[in-house]
C-alpha atoms as a PDB file:
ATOM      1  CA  UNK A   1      29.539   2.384  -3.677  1.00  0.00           C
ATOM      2  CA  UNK A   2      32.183   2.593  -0.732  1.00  0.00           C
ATOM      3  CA  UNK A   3      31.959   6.293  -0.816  1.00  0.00           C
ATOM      4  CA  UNK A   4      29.159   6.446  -0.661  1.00  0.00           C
ATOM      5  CA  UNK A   5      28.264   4.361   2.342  1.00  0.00           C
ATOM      6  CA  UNK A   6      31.408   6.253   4.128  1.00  0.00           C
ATOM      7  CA  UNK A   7      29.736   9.579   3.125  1.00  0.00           C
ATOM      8  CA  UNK A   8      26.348   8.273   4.733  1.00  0.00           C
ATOM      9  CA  UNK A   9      27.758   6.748   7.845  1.00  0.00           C
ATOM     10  CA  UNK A  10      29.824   9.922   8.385  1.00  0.00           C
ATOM     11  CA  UNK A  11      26.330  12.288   7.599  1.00  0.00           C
ATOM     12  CA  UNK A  12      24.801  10.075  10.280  1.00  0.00           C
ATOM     13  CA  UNK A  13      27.200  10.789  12.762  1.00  0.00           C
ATOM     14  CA  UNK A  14      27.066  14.281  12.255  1.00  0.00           C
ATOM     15  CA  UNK A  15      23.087  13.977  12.726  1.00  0.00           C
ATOM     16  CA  UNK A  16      24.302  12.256  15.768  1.00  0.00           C
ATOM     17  CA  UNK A  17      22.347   9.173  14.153  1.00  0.00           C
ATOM     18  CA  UNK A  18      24.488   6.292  15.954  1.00  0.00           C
ATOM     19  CA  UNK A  19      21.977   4.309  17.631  1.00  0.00           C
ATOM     20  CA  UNK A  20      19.664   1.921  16.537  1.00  0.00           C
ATOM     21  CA  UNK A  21      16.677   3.583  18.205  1.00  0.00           C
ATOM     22  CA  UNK A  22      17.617   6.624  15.869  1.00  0.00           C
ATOM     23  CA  UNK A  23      18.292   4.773  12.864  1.00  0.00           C
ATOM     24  CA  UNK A  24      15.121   2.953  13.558  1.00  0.00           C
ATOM     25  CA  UNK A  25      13.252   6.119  13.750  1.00  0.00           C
ATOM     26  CA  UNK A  26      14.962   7.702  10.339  1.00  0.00           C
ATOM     27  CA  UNK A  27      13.659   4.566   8.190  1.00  0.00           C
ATOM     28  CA  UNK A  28      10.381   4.981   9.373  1.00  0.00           C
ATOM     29  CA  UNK A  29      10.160   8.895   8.532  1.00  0.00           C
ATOM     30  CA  UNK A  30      11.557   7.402   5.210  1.00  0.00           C
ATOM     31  CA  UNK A  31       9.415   3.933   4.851  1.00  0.00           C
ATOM     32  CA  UNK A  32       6.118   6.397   4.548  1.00  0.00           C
ATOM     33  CA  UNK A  33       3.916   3.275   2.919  1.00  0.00           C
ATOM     34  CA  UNK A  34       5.091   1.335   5.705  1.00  0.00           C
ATOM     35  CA  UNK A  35       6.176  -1.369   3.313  1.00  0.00           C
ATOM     36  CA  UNK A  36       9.294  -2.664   4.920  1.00  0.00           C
ATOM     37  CA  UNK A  37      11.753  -0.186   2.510  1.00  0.00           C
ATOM     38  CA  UNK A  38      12.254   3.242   1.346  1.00  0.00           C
ATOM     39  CA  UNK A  39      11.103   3.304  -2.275  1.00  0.00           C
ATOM     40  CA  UNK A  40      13.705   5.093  -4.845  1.00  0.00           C
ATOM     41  CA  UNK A  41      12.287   8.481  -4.830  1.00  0.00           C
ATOM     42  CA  UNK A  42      11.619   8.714  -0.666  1.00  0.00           C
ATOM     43  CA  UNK A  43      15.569   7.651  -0.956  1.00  0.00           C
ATOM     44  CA  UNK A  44      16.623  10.202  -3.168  1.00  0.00           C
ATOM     45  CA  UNK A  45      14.685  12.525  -1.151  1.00  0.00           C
ATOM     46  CA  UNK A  46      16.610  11.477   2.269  1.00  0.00           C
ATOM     47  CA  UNK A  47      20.129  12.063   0.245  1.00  0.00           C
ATOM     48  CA  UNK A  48      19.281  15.162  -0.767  1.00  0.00           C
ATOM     49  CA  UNK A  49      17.964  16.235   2.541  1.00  0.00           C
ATOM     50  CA  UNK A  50      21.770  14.341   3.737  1.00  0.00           C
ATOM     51  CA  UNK A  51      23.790  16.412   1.539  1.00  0.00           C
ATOM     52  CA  UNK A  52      24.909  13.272  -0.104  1.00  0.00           C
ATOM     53  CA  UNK A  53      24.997  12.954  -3.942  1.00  0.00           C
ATOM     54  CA  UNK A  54      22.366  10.559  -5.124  1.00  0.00           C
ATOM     55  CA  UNK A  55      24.260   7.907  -7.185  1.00  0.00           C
ATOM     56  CA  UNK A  56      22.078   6.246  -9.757  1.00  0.00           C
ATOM     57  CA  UNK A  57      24.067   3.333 -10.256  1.00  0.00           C
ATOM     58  CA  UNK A  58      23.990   2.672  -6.440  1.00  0.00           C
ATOM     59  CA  UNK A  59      20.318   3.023  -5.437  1.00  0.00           C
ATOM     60  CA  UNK A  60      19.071   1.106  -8.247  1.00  0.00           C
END
C-alpha cells in the first residue's frame, strides 16, 4: 500500500496536482454521483488514466 500512495503522490506532482484547489477539483471529476467518494470502478478508471497499477487488495 506504501507504493502505491508514493506512486500516486509522485503522479500528482507530475500533473502538477499539489494544491488543494487542484486536488479538490480531481475528486470531483472523479466523485461523478456526487456522493462524497469515488466508487471502485470511477477509481480504477482515475489509475488507469494515472499510469498507476490498480491494486485490488488496496482499493477494496
Amino acid at each position: 500500500m506504501l507504493d502505491m500512495t508514493h506512486e500516486l503522490k509522485t503522479q500528482l506532482k507530475k500533473m502538477a496536482i499539489t494544491d488543494k484547489t487542484r486536488v479538490d477539483e480531481m475528486f470531483l471529476r472523479y466523485n461523478k454521483d456526487r456522493l462524497g467518494f469515488i466508487d471502485i470502478e470511477n477509481l480504477k478508471d482515475m489509475c488507469r488514466k494515472m499510469q498507476l497499477p490498480p491494486d485490488e487488495d488496496v482499493l477494496n
